[in-house]
PDB file of N, CA and C in Angstrom:
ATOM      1  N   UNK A   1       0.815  -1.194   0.000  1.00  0.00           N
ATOM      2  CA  UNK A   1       0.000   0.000   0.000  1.00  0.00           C
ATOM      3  C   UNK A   1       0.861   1.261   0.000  1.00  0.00           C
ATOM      4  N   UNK A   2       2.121   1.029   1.072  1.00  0.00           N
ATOM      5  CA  UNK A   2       3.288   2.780   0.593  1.00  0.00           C
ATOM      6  C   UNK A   2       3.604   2.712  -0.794  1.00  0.00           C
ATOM      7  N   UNK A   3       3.691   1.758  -1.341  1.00  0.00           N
ATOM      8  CA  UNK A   3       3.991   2.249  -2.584  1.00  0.00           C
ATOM      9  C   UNK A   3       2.869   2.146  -3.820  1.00  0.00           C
ATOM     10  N   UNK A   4       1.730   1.720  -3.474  1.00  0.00           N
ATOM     11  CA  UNK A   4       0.578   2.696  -4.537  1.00  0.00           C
ATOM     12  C   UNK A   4      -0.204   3.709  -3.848  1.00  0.00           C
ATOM     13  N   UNK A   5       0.158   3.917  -2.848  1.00  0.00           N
ATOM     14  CA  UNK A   5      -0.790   5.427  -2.173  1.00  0.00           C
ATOM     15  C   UNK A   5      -0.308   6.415  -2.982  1.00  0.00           C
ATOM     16  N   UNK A   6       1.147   6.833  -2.874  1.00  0.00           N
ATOM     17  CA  UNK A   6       2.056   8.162  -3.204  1.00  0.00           C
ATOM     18  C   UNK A   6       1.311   7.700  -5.192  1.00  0.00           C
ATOM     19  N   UNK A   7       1.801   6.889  -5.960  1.00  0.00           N
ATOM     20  CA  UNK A   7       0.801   6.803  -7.192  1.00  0.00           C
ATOM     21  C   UNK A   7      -0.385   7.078  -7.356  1.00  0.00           C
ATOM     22  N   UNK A   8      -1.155   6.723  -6.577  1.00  0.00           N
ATOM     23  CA  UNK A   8      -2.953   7.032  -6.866  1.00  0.00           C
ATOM     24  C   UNK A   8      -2.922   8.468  -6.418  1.00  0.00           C
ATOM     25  N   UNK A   9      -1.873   9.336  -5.184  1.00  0.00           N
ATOM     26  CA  UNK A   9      -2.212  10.256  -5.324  1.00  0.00           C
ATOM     27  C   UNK A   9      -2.184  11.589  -6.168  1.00  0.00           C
ATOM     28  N   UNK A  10      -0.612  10.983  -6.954  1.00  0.00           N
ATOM     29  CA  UNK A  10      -0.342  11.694  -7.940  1.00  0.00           C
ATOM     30  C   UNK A  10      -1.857  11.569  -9.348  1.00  0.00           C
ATOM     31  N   UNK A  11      -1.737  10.176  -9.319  1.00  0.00           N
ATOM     32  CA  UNK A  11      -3.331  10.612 -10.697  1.00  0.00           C
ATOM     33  C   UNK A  11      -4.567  11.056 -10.217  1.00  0.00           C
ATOM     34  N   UNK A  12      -4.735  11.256  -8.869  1.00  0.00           N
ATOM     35  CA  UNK A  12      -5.859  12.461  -8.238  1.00  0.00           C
ATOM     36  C   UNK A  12      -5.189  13.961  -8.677  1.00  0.00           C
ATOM     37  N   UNK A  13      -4.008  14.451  -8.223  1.00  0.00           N
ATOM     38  CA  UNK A  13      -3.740  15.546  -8.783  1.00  0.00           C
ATOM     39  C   UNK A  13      -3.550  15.803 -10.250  1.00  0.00           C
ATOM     40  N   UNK A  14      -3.226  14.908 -10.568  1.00  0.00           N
ATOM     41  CA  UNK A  14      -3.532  15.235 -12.524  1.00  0.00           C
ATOM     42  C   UNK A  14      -4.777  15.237 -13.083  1.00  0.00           C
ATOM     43  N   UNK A  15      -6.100  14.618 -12.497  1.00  0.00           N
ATOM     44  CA  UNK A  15      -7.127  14.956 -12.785  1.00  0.00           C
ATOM     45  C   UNK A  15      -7.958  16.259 -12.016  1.00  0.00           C
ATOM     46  N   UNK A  16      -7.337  16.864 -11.554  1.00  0.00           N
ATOM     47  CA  UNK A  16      -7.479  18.261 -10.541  1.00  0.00           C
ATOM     48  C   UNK A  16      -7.966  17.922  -9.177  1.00  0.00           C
ATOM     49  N   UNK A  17      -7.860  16.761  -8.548  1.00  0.00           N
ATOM     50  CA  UNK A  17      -8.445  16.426  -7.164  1.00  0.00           C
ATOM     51  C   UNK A  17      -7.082  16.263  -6.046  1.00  0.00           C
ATOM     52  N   UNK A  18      -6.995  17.845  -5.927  1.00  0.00           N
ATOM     53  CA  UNK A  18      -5.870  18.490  -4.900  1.00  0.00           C
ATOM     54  C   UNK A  18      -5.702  17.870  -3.583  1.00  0.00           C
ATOM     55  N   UNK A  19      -7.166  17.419  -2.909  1.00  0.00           N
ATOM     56  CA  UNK A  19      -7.054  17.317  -1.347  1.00  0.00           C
ATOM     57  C   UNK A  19      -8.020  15.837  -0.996  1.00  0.00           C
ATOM     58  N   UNK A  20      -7.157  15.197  -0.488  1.00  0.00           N
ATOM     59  CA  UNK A  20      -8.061  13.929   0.141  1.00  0.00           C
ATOM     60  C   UNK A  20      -7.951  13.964   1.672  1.00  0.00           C
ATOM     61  N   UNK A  21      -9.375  13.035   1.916  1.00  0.00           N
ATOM     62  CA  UNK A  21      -8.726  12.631   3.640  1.00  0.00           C
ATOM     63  C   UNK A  21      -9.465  11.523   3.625  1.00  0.00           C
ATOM     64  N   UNK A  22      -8.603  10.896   4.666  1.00  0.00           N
ATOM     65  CA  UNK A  22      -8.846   9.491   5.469  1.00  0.00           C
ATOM     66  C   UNK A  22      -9.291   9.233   6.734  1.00  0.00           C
ATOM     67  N   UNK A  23     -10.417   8.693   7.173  1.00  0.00           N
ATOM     68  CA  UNK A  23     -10.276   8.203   8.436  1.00  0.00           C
ATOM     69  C   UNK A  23      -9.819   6.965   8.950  1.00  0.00           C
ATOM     70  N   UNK A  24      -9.276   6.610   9.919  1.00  0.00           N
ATOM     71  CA  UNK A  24      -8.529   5.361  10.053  1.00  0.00           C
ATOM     72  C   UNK A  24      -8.868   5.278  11.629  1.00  0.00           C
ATOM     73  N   UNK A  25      -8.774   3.724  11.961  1.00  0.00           N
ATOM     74  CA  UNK A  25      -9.445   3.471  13.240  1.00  0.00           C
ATOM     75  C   UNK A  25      -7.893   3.713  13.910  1.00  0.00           C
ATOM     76  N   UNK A  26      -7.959   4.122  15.223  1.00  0.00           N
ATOM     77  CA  UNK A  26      -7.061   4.669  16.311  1.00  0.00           C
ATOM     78  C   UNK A  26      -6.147   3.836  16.790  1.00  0.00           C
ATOM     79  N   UNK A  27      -6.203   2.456  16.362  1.00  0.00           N
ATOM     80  CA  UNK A  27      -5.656   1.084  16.758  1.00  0.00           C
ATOM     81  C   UNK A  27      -5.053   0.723  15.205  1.00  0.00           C
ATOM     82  N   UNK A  28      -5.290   1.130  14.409  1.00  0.00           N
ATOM     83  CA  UNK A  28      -4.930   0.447  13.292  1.00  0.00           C
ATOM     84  C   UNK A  28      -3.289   1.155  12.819  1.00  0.00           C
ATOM     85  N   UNK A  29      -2.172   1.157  13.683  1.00  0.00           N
ATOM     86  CA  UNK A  29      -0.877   1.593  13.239  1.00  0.00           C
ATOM     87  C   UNK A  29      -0.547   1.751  12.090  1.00  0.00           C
ATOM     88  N   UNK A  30      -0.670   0.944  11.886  1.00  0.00           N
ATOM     89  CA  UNK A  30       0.173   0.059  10.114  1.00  0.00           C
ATOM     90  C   UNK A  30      -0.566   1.336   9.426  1.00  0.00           C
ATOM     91  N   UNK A  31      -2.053   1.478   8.910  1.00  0.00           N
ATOM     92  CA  UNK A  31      -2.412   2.608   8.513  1.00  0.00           C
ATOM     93  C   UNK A  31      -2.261   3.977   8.240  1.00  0.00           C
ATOM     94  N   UNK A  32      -1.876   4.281  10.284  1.00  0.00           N
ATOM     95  CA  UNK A  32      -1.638   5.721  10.000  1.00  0.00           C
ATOM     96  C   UNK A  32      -0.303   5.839   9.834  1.00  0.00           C
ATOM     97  N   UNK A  33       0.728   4.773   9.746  1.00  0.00           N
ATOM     98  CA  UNK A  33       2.150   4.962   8.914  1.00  0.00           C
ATOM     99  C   UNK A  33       1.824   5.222   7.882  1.00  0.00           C
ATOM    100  N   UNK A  34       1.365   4.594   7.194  1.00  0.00           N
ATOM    101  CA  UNK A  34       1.315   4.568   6.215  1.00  0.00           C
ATOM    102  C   UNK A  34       1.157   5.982   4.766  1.00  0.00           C
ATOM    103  N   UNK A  35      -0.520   6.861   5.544  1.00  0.00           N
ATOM    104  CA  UNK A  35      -0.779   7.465   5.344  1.00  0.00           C
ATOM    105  C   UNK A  35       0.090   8.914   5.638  1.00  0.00           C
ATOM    106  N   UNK A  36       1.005   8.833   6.751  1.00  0.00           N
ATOM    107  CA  UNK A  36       2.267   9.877   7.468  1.00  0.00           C
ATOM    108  C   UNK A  36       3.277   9.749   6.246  1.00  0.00           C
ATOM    109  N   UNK A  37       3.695   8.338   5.613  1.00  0.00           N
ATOM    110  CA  UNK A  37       4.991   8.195   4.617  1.00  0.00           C
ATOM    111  C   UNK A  37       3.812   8.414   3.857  1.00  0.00           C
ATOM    112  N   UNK A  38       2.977   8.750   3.560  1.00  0.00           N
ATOM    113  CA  UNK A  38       2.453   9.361   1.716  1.00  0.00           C
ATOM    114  C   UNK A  38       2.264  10.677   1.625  1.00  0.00           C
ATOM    115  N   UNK A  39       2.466  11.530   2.824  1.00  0.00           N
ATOM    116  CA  UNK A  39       2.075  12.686   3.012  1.00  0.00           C
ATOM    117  C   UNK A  39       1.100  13.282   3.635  1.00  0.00           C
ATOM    118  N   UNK A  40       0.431  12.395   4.204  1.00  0.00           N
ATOM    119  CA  UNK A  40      -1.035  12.845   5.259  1.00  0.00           C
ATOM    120  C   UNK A  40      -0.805  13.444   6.461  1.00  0.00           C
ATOM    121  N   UNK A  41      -1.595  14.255   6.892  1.00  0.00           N
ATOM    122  CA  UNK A  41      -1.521  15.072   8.273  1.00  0.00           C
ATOM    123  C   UNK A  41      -2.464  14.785   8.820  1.00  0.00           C
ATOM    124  N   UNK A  42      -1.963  14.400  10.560  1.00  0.00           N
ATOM    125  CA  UNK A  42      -3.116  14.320  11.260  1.00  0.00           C
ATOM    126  C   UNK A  42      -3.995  15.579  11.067  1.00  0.00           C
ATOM    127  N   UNK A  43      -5.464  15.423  10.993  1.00  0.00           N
ATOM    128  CA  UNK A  43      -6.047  17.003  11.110  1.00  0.00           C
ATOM    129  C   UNK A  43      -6.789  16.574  12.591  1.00  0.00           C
ATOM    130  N   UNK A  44      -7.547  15.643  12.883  1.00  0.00           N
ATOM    131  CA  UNK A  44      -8.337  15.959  13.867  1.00  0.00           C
ATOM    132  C   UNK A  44      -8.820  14.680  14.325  1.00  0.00           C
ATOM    133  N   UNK A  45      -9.323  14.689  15.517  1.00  0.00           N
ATOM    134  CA  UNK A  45     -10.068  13.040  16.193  1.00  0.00           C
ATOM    135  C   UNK A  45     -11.570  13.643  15.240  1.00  0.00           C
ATOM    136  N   UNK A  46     -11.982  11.846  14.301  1.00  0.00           N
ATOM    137  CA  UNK A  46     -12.923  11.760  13.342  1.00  0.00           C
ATOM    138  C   UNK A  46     -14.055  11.747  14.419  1.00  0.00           C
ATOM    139  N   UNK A  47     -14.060  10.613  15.160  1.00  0.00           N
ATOM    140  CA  UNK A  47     -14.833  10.335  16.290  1.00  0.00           C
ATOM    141  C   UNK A  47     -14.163   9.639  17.232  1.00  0.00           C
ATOM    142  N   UNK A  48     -14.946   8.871  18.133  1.00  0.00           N
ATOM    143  CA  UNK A  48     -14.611   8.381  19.366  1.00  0.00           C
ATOM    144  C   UNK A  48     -13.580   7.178  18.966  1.00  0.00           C
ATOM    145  N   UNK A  49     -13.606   6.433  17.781  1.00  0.00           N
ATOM    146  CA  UNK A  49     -12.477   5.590  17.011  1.00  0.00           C
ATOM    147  C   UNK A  49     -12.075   5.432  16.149  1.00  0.00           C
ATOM    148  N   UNK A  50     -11.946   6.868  15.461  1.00  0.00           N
ATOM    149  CA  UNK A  50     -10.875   7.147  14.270  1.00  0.00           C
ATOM    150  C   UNK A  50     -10.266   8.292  14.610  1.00  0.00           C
ATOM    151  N   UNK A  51      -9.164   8.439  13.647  1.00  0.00           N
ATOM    152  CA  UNK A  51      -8.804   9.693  13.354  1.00  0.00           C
ATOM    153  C   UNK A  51      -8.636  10.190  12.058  1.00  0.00           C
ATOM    154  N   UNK A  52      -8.943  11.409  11.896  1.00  0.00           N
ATOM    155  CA  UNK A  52      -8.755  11.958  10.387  1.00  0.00           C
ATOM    156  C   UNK A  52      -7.304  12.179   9.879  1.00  0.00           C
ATOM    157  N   UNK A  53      -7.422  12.359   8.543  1.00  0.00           N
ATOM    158  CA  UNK A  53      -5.796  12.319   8.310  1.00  0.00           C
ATOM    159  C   UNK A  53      -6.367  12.969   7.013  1.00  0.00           C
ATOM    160  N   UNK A  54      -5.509  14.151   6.536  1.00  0.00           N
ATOM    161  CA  UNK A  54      -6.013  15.103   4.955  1.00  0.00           C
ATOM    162  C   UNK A  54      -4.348  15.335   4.233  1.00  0.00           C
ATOM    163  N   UNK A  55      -4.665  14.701   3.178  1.00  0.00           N
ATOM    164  CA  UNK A  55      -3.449  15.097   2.312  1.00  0.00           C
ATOM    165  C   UNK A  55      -3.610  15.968   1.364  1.00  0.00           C
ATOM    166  N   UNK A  56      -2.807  17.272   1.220  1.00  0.00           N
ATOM    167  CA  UNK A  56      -3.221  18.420   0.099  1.00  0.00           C
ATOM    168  C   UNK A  56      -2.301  18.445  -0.972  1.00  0.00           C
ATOM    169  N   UNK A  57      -2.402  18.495  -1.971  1.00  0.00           N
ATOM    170  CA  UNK A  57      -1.332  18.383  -2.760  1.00  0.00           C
ATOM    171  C   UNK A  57      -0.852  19.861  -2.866  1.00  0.00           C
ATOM    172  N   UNK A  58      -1.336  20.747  -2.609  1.00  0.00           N
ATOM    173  CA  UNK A  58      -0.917  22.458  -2.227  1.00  0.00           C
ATOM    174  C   UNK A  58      -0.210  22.658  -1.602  1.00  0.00           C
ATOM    175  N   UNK A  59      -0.238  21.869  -0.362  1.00  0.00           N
ATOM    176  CA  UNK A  59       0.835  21.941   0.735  1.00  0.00           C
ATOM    177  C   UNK A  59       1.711  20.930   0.989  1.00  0.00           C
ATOM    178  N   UNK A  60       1.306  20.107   0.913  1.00  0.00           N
ATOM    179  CA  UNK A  60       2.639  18.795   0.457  1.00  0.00           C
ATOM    180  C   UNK A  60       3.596  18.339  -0.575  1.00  0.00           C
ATOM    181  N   UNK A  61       4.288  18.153  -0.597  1.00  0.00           N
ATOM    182  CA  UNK A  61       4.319  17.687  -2.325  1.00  0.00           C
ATOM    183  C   UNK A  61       5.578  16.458  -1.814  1.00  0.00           C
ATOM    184  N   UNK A  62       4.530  15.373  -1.656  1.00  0.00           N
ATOM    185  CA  UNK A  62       5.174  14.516  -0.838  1.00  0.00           C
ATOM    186  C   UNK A  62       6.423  14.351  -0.060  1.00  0.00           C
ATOM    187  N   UNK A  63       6.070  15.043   1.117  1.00  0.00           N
ATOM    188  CA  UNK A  63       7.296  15.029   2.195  1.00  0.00           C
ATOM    189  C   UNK A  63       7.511  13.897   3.186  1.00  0.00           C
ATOM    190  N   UNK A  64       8.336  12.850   2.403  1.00  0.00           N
ATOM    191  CA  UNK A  64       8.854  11.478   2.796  1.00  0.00           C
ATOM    192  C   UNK A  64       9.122  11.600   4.043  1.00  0.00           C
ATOM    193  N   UNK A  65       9.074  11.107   5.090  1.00  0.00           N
ATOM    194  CA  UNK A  65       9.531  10.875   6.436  1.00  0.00           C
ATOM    195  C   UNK A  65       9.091   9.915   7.102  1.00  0.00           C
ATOM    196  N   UNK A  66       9.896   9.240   8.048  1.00  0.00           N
ATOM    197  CA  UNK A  66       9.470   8.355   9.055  1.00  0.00           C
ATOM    198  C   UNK A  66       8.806   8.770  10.106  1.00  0.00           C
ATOM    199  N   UNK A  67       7.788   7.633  10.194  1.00  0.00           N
ATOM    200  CA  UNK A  67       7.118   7.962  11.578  1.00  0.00           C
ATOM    201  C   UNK A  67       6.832   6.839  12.198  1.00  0.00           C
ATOM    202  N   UNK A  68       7.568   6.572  13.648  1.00  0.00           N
ATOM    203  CA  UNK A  68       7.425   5.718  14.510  1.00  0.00           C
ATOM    204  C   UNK A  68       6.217   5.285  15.107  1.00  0.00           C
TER     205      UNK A  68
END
């Protein structure tokens, strides 16, 4: 999945769809790595067992990093 997220997000921005987000359950690690190495930012608690995560292609332009 790290390596077709950063792809699918690039052919969202070539068809003009700048900004996505994800919710992901609060337990599910592997996920929100995942979504951190493609460029996602936490934005906010979704509800009581997720969290949101929004990737912009305006403000990112995929900034690779590890996250523990």
């Amino acid at each position: 999945m790290s390596k077709i997220l950063p792809a699918f997000l690039a052919e969202l921005n070539r068809r003009g769809i700048t900004e996505v987000g994800a919710a992901v359950s609060r337990e599910n690690g592997a996920a929100r790595r995942v979504l951190n190495y493609s460029g996602f930012t936490f934005e906010r608690n979704f509800d009581s067992r997720q969290k949101l995560f929004q990737f912009s292609q305006l403000t990112s332009q995929y900034t690779w990093r590890k996250v523990s």
